[in-house]
Each structure stands twice: as C-alpha cells, then as structure tokens.
Protein backbone atom coordinates (compact mmCIF):
# COMPACT_ATOMS: atom_id res chain seq x y z
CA UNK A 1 91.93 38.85 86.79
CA UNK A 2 91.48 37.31 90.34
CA UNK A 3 90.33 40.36 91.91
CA UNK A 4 88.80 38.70 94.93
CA UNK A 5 89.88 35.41 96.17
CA UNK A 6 86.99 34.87 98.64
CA UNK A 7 82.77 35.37 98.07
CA UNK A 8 83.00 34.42 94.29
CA UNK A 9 79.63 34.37 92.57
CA UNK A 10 78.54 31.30 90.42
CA UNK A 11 80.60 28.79 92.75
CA UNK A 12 79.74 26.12 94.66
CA UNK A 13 81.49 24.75 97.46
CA UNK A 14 84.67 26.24 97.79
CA UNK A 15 86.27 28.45 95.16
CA UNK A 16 89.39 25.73 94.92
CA UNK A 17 87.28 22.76 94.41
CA UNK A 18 87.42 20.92 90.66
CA UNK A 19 84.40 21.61 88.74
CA UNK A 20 82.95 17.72 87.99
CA UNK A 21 80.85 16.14 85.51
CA UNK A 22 77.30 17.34 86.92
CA UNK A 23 78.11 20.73 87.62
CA UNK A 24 79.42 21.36 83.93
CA UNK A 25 76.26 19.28 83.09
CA UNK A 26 74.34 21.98 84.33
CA UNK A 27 75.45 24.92 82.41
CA UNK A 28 75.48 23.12 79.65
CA UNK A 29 71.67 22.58 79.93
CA UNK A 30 71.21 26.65 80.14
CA UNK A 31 73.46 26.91 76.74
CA UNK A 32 70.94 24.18 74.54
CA UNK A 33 69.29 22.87 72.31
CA UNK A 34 71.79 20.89 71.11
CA UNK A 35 71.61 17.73 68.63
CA UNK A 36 70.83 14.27 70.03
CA UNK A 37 74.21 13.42 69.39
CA UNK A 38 75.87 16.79 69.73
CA UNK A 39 78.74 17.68 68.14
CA UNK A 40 81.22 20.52 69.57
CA UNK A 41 84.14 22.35 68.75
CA UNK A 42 86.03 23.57 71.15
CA UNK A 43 88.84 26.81 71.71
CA UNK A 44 92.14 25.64 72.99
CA UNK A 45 95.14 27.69 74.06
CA UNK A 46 96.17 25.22 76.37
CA UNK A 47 95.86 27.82 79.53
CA UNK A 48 94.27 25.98 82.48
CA UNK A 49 90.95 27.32 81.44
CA UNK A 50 90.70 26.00 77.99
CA UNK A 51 92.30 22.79 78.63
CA UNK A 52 89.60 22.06 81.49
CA UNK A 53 86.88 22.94 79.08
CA UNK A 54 88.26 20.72 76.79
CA UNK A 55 88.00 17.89 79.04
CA UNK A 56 84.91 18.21 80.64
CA UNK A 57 83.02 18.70 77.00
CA UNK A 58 84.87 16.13 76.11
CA UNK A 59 82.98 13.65 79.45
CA UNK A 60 80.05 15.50 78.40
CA UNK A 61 79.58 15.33 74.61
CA UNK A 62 80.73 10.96 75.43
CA UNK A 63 78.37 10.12 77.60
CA UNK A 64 75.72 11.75 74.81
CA UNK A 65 76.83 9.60 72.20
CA UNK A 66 78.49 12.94 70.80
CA UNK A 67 82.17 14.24 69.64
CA UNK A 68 84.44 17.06 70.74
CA UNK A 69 87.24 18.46 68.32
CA UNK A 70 89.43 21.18 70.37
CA UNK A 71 91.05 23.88 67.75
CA UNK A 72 94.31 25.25 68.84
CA UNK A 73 94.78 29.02 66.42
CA UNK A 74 98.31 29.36 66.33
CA UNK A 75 98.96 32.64 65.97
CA UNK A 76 102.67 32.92 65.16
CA UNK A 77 103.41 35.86 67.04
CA UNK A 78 105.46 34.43 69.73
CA UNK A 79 108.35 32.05 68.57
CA UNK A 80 107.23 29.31 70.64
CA UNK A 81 103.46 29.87 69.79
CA UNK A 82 103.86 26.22 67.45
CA UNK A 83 105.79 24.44 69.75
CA UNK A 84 102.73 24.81 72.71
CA UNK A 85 99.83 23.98 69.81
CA UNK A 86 102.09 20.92 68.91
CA UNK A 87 102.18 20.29 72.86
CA UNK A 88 98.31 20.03 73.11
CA UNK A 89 97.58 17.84 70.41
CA UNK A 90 99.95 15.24 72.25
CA UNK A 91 98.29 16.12 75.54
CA UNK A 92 95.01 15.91 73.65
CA UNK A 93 95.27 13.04 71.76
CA UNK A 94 97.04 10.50 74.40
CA UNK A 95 93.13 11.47 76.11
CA UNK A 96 91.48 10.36 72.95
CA UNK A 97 90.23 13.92 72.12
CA UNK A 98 90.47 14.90 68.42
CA UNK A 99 92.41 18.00 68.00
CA UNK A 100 93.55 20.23 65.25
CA UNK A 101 95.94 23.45 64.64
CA UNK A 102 94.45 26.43 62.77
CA UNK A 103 97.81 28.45 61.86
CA UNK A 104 97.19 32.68 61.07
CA UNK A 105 99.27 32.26 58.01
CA UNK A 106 99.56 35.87 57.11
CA UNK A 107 99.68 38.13 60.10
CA UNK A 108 100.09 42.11 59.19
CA UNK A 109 103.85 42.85 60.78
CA UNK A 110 103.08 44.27 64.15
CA UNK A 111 99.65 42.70 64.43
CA UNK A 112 97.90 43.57 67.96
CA UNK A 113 95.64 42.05 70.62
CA UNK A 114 92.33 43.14 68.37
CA UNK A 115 93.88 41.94 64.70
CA UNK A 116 94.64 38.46 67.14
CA UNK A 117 91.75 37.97 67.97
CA UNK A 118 89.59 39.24 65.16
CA UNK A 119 91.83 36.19 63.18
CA UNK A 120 91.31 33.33 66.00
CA UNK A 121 87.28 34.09 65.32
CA UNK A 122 87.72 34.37 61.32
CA UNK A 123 89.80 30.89 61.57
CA UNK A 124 87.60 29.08 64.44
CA UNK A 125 84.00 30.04 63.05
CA UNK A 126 85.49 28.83 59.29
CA UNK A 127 87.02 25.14 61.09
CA UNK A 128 83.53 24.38 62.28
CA UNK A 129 81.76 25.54 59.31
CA UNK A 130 83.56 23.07 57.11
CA UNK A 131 83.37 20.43 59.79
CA UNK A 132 79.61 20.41 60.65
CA UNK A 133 80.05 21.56 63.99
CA UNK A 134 77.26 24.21 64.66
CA UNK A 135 78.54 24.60 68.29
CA UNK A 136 82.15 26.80 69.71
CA UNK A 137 83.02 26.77 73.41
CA UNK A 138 85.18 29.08 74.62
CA UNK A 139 86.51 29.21 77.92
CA UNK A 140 86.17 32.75 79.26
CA UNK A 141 85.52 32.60 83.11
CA UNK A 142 83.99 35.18 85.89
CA UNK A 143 87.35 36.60 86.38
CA UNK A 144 87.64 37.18 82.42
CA UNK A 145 84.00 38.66 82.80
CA UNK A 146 85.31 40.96 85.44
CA UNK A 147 87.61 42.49 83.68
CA UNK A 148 86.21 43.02 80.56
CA UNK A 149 83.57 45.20 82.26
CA UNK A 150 86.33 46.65 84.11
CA UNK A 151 88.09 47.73 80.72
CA UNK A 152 84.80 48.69 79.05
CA UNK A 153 84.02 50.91 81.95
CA UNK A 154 87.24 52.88 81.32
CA UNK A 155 86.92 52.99 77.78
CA UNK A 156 83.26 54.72 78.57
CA UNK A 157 81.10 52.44 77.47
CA UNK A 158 77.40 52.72 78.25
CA UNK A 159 74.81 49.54 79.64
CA UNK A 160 75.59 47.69 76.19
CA UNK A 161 78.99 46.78 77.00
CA UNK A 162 78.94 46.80 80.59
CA UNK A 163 77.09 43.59 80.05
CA UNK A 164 80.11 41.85 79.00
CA UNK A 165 80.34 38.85 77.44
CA UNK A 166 77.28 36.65 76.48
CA UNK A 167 76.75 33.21 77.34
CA UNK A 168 75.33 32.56 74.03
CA UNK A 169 76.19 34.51 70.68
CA UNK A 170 74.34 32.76 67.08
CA UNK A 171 76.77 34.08 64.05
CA UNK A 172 75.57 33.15 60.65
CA UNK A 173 78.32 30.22 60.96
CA UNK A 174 78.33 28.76 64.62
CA UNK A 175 76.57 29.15 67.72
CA UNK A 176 79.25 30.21 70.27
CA UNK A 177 78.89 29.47 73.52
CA UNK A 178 80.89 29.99 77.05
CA UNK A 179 79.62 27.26 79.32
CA UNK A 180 81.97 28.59 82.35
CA UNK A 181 81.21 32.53 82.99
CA UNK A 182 80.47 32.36 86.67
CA UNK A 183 83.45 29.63 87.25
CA UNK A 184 86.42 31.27 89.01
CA UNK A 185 89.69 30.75 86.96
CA UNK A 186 90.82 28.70 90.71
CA UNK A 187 88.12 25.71 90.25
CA UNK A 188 89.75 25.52 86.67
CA UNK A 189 93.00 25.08 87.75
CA UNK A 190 91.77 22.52 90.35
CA UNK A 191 89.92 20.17 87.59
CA UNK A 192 93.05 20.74 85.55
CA UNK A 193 94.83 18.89 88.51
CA UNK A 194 92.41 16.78 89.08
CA UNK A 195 92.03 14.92 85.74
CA UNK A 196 96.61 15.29 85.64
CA UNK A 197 96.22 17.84 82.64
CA UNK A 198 98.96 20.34 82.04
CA UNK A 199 98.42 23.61 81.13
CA UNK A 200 100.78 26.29 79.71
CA UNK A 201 100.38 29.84 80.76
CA UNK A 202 100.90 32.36 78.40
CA UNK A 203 103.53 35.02 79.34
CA UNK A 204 101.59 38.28 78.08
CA UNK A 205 99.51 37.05 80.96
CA UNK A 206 101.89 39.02 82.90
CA UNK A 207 103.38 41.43 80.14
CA UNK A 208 102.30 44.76 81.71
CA UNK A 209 102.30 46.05 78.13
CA UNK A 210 98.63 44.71 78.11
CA UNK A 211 95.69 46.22 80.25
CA UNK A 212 94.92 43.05 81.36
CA UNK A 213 97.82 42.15 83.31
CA UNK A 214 97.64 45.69 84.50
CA UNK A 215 94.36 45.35 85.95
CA UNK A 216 95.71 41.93 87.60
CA UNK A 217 98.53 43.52 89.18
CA UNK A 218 96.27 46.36 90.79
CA UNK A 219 93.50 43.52 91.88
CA UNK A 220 94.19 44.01 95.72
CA UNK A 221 93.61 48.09 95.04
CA UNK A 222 90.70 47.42 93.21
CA UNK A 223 89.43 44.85 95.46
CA UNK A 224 89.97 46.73 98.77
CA UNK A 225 87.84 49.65 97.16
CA UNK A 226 84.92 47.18 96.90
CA UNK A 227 85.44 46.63 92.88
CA UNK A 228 86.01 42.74 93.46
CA UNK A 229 85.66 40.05 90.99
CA UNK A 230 81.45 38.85 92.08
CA UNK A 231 80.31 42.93 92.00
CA UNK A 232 81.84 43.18 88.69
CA UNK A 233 80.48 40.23 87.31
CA UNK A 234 76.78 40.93 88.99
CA UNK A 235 76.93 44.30 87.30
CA UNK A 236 77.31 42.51 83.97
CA UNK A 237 74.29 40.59 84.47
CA UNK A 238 72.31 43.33 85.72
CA UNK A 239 73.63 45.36 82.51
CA UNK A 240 72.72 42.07 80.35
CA UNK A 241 69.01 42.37 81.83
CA UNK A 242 68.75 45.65 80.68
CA UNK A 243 70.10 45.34 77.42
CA UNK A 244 67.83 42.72 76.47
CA UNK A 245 64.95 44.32 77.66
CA UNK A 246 66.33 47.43 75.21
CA UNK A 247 67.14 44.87 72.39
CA UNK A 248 64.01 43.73 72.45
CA UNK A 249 62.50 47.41 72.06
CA UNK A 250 64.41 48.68 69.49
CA UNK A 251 63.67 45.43 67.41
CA UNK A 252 59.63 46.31 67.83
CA UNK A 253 60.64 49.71 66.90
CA UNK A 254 62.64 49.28 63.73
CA UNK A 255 60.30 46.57 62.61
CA UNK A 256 57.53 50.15 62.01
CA UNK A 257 60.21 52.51 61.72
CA UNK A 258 62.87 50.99 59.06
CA UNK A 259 62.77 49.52 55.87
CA UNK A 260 65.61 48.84 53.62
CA UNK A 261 66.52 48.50 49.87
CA UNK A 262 68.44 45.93 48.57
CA UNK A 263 70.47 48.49 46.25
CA UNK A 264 72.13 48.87 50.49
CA UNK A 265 70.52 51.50 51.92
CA UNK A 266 67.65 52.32 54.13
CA UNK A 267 65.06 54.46 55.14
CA UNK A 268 63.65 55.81 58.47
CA UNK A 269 60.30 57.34 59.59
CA UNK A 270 61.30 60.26 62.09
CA UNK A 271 57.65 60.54 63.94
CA UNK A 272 58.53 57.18 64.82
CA UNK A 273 61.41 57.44 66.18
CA UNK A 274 61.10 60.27 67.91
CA UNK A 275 57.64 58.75 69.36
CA UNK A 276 60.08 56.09 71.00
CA UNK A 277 62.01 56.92 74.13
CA UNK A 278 65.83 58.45 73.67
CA UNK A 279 67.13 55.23 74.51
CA UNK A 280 65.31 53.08 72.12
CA UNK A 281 65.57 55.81 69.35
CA UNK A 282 69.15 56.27 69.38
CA UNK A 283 69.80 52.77 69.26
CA UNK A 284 67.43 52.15 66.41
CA UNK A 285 69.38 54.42 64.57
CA UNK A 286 72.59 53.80 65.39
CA UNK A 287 71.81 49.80 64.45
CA UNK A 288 70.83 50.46 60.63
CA UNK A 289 74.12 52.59 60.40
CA UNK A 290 76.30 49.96 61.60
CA UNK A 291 73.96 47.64 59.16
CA UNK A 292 74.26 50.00 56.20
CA UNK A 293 78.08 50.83 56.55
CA UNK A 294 78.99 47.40 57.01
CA UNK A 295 80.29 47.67 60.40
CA UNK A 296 80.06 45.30 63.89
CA UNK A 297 79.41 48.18 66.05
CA UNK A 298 76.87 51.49 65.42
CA UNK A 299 78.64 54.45 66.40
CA UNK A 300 79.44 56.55 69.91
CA UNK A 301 76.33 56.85 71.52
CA UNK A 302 76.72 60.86 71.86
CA UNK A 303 77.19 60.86 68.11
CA UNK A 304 73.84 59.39 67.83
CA UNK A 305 72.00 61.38 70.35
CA UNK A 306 72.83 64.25 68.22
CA UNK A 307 70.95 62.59 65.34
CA UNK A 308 68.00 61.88 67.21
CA UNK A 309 67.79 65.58 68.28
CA UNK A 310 67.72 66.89 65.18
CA UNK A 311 64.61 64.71 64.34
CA UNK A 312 63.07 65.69 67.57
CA UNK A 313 63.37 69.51 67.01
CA UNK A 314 61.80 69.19 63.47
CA UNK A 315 64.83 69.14 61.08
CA UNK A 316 63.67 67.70 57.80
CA UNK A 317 66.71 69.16 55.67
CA UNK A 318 70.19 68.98 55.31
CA UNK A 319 72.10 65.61 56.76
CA UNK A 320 75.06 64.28 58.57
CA UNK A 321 77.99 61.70 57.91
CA UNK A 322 78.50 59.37 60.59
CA UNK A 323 79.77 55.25 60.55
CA UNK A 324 80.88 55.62 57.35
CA UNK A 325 77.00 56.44 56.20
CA UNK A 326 75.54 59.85 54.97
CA UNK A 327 72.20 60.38 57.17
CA UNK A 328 69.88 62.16 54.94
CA UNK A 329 66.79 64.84 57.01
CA UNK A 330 63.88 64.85 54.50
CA UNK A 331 60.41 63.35 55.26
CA UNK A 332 61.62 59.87 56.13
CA UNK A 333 65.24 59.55 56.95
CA UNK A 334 67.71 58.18 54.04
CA UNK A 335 70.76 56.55 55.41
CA UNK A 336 73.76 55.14 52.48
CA UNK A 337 76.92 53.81 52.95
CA UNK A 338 79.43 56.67 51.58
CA UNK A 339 81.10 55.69 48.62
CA UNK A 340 84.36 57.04 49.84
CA UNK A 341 84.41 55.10 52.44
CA UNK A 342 83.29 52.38 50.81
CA UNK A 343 86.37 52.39 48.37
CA UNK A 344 88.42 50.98 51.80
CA UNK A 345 86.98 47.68 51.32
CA UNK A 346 89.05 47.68 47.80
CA UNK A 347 90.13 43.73 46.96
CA UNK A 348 91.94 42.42 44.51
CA UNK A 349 90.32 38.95 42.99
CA UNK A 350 91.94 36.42 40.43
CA UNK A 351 90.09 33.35 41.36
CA UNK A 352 85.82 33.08 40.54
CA UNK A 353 83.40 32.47 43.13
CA UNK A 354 81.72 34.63 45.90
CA UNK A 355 83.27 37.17 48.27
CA UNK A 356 81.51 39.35 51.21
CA UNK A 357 82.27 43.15 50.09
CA UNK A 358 82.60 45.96 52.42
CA UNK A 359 81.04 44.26 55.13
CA UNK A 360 77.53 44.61 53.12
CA UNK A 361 77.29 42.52 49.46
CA UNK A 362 77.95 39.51 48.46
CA UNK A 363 79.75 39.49 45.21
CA UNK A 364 79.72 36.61 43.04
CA UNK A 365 83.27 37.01 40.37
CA UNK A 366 82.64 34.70 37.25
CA UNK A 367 85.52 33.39 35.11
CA UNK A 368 84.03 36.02 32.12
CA UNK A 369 84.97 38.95 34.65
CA UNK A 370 88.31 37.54 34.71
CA UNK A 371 88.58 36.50 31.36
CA UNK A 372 91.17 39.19 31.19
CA UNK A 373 93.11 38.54 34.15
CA UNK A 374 92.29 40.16 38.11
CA UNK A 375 89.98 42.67 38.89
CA UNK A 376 89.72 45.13 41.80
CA UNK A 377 86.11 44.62 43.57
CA UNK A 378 85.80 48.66 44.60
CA UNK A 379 82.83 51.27 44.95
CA UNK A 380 81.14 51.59 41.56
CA UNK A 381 81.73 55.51 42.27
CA UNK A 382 80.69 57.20 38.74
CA UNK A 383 80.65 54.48 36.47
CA UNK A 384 76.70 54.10 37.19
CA UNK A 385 74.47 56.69 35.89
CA UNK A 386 71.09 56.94 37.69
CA UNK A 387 67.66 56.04 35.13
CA UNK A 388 65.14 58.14 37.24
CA UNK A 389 65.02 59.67 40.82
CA UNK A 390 63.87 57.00 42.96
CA UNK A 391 67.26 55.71 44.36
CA UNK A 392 69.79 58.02 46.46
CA UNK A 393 73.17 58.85 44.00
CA UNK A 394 75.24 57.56 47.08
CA UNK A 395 73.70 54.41 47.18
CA UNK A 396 74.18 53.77 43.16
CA UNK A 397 78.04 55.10 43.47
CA UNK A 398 78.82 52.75 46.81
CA UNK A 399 77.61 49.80 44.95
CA UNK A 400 80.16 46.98 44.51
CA UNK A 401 81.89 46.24 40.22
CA UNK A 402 84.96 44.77 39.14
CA UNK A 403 88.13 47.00 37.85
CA UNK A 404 90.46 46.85 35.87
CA UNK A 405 93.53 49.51 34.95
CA UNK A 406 91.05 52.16 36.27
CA UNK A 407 88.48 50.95 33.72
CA UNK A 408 85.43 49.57 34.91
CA UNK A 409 85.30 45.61 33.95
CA UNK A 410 81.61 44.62 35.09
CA UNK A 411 79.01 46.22 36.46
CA UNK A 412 76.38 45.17 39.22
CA UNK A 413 73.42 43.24 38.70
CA UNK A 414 71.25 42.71 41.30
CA UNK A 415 68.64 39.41 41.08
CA UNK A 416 64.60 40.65 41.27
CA UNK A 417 65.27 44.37 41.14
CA UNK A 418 64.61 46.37 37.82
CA UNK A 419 67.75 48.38 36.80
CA UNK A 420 67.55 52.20 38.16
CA UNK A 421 71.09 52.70 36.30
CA UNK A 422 73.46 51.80 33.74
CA UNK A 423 77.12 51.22 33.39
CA UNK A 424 78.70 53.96 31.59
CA UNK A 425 79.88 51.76 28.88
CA UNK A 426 77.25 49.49 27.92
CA UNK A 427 79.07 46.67 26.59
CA UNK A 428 80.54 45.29 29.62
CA UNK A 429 79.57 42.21 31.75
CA UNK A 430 77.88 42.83 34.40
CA UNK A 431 78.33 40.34 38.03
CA UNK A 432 75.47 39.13 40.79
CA UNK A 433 75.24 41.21 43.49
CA UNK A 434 73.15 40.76 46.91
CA UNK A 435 72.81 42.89 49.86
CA UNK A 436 73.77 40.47 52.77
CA UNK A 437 75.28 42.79 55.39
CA UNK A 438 77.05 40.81 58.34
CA UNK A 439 74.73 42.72 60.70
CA UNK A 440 71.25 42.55 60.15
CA UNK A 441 69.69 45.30 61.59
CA UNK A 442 67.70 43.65 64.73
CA UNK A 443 70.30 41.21 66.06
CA UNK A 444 69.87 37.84 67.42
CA UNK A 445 69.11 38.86 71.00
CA UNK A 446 72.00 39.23 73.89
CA UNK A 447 72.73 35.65 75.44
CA UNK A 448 71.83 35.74 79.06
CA UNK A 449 71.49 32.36 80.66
C-alpha cells in the first residue's frame, strides 16, 4: 500500500532511487549475528520486492564467502501459480542463485489468505531446517508495514499488534528476518530495474476481494486525512517500543508468578499478579493460556481483563473457560487445557516416529502402538484414572494416547515424572510423552532493530 508517495521514512535519497550494496549492508548489520560464512534462505514470489531481496542477499551473502538459496511456495491456488515459480528459477538460476520450489501439495478446497500463509511458513521454516539454513528473509517493506497496522487497527487490536511486523522473529526452527521494513516498495522496483530483473505482480494485488487492495485503492483518502504510509509505520515503532518494554515485564513477572507441570498445565499466584499493574497482569495471564491451550495467540484482551478482576476483588472460588483452557480461582490459580477442546487436535497416525499434539506434546508413536494397524492420537478423556489428588482431572483427561475402534491402544508415559494415574486397562502399551508447547510462556522478545 503506497499511501504516500512523498516524505517516506527509512529512505535515503529519493524514494525512486535503487537500494545498492551498502545500504542493504546496513540493515543487515542491525538483523546479526550471523555465521562467518552465513548461510540464508530466502522468500521468493517473484513480486518486485522479493526478487530485489533475492539479489541483493545474494551480493551480500558472496562477498562474505556465504550462500543464498531463494524458496519459491507454490501454492496452487491460481492456475498459473507453477508456471511463475518455474519462471524464477530460470530468472534465478541464469544469475547463479540456487533456487528451489516448495509446492502446498494438499490445500483444503477453498483455502484462504490465513490457511496460505500459515502453509508458506509450515513449508519455508521446514526447507531451511533440513538444509542448515538458520536464517529466512522475507521481503515485507514500509508500505506492507503500513498496512498491516492499518488492518490491525480496524480489527481492534491493542499496542501488541499495532507494532506490526518485527524485524527479527527466533522460531524453534529459523531465525526470520525482514532486512527491508523502512524501504518503500518504489526503491524496490528501482533496484529491480537496475540489476534487469523481472518481476511478476500478482493479480490479487488488485482483487478488491482482499482488504489489502482495498486499502490501496483508498490510499489518496487515507493519505489526505494525514494516515500516510511514514505516520503509520512510525506508529509501529513507537507501538514496538512499548511492547518490548511490556514483554520484558510480564517475563519478570511470570518468572515469580507461574510455574508449570509437565502433565500441561500450570499454576498462578494471584497476590502476584494482582501486585503487577493491569497491563502486565493481564498479559501474564493471557500468555500461559495461549501456552497451556496450545495456541499462537492468548485471548481478547477484554476477556482477560475480566480474569484479572476477579483476582483483584478477592475471588478464590469457582473458575472460567477461556482459549480453550479452564481457569481454576482457588489459592493459586490452576489453568488446563480442556479436554474437549483438546479432542480437535484428533490425528490419525500409521507411520512411527514423533508428532507435535494439540499444539502442546510431543508424542513419540512406536511400531508396538501400531502393531495393530493406525491409531487416532486424541485426548486421553476417561481412560486415565487419577492415583491421588495432586493433579487437576482436566489435565489427566486432556493428556495425549493412541486409539483404536474407540478402544484405548496406549496410554501416556511421561519421562522423570512418577505416575499420578493409570490406564483403565492395565495391559496396554503405553507411548513417550513430553510437554513441549510451541509457545513457551515468556517469548523470545519483539524484534525491534
């Protein structure tokens, strides 16, 4: 979204002029450490943007004794989609730059924007993780920055996603990083010329069935009223300052506040929290729900401000279910993943080896478990009875085990911990378990460079 063509922030002599070797040299200094040699991996669509990226890493990574691999996702939802990934790897490769097509193989029929993209991360993140590559650039720009603060905003989001995009995110795969947030999409399109690359623009660019291209068609409104591409990106970064800053708190607070079990739930001390200010306290709790119920995201702020009152005026009974997690008042705070919702993370495995259940354990399938053909990895619900009164019900019931035919084929078994239950038939295997949720519960800190 060009919302502003003039008074850009981030550029730096013109907002037409190619972006060369030093200047990209430059952010990529703000985005390190990287290896001696470094090796990067690099997004490709084949848009202006990406392609430019591509070729300045490329310079860059060279002249460091390092490699660049760009990955093209082909998504397959646009009949020419493999035709244009088949187009870059010439353009790529006639520039001696490695490149390689990750195809979505099994899109759901009438797969959106957010399944897109949540499959171009799944398949990108996994490319570089069997490569070796512990570095992803992507090439979202200030005008991409723009409007995804301008869509947040109307979706209501608070300080947290005002921020935008980071520069820097750490995943437990890949460091991902985008080198060229304050570049204006223009300067892109200039290097682009510059260095004779082509570039293929995508039509839902301009398919006003998206918000995006909505938001580009109203730019001169939006502009005229003062909401040009430099304020919105400067209110990310002021957002980003903050949320760090309230990161950074709510880590310090957890660390005395929280404690978890690695049967997957958790426990809170409410003096604690409610000692904290409203904005650290809320957050606190809302990132061990998220954590505990195996989500990316903790839930609606207003949801959790609720929460947090009921600590603060004294309630020590009863509870709430929110994220997918039963909250439970008492003297310290009991949050569990709920087995029913737990049961939507159902799979169906015929092959051995580890899976990542319901967002929360790791599940290791031997070839005894499937001795008799597939199981169904699902919520252990009542197939666990508890041995004493030291463990929550809800915790014991949302654990993961193996079924078959509505039978339960193995049971969890969970390294270091003494048993607090038993299967309900004794005789049957029982599978490794670990607690390894994809969200710890203090996050690697917001990326602001």
């Amino acid at each position: 979204m060009h919302l502003a063509p003039a008074g850009l922030s981030g550029t730096e002599s013109g907002a037409a002029s190619a972006l060369d070797n030093d200047a990209f040299a430059d952010r990529m200094a703000r985005l390190g450490p990287f290896e001696a040699k470094p090796k990067l991996a690099v997004g490709v669509s084949g848009g202006a943007d990406s392609m430019a990226l591509v070729w300045l890493a490329h310079r860059w990574a060279a002249a460091r004794g390092g490699s660049v691999l760009a990955l093209t996702v082909d998504h397959r939802l646009r009949p020419e989609s493999t035709q244009e990934a088949e187009q870059v790897a010439e353009t790529l490769g006639a520039r001696g730059i490695d490149h390689a097509v990750l195809t979505w193989r099994d899109p759901p029929a009438g797969a959106g924007e957010a399944a897109a993209r949540t499959a171009r991360y799944r398949l990108l993140g996994d490319a570089c993780s069997d490569r070796g590559i512990a570095h992803l650039l992507l090439a979202h720009t200030l005008n991409d920055q723009a409007e995804t603060v301008l869509l947040r905003f109307a979706k209501g989001s608070g300080p947290d996603g005002l921020a935008g995009m980071p520069a820097v995110r750490e995943t437990a795969q890949i460091r991902v990083l985008r080198p060229l947030l304050d570049v204006d999409k223009a300067r892109l399109r200039a290097t682009c010329a510059a260095a004779s690359l082509p570039a293929i623009e995508d039509p839902s660019n301009a398919d006003p069935q998206f918000a995006r291209a909505r938001l580009r068609d109203a730019s001169s409104v939006l502009a005229a009223e003062g909401m040009t591409t430099a304020r919105l990106a400067d209110l990310a970064q002021r957002c980003a300052a903050d949320r760090v800053v309230l990161e950074a708190a709510t880590a310090d607070l957890l660390a005395e506040a929280a404690s978890w079990d690695p049967l997957g739930f958790a426990t809170l001390d409410p003096r604690l929290l409610t000692g904290a200010p409203r904005a650290v306290g809320y957050r606190a709790i809302g990132a061990v729900i998220a954590t505990i119920g195996g989500a990316d995201y903790p839930p609606r702020r207003e949801a959790l401000q609720k929460i947090l009152a009921d600590l603060q005026a004294g309630r020590r009974t009863g509870g709430r279910t929110l994220g997918g997690c039963r909250v439970r008042f008492a003297c310290r705070i009991t949050i569990t993943r709920e087995p029913e919702a737990a049961r939507t993370a159902a799979v169906t495995v015929s092959r051995p080896g580890p899976i990542l259940w319901d967002g929360r354990f790791r599940v290791t399938v031997t070839e005894d478990v499937l001795a008799h053909g597939p199981v169904g990895i699902d919520s252990a619900g009542n197939g666990l009875k508890r041995r004493g009164a030291g463990v929550p019900a809800a915790a014991l019931a949302s654990l993961p085990a193996a079924w078959r035919d509505g039978v339960m084929a193995s049971g969890p078994r969970i390294a270091d911990v003494a048993p607090v239950w038993a299967p309900c038939d004794p005789g049957i295997p029982s599978m490794e378990v670990r607690f390894a949720p994809g969200r710890p519960f203090a996050a690697a800190a917001f990326g602001v460079v």
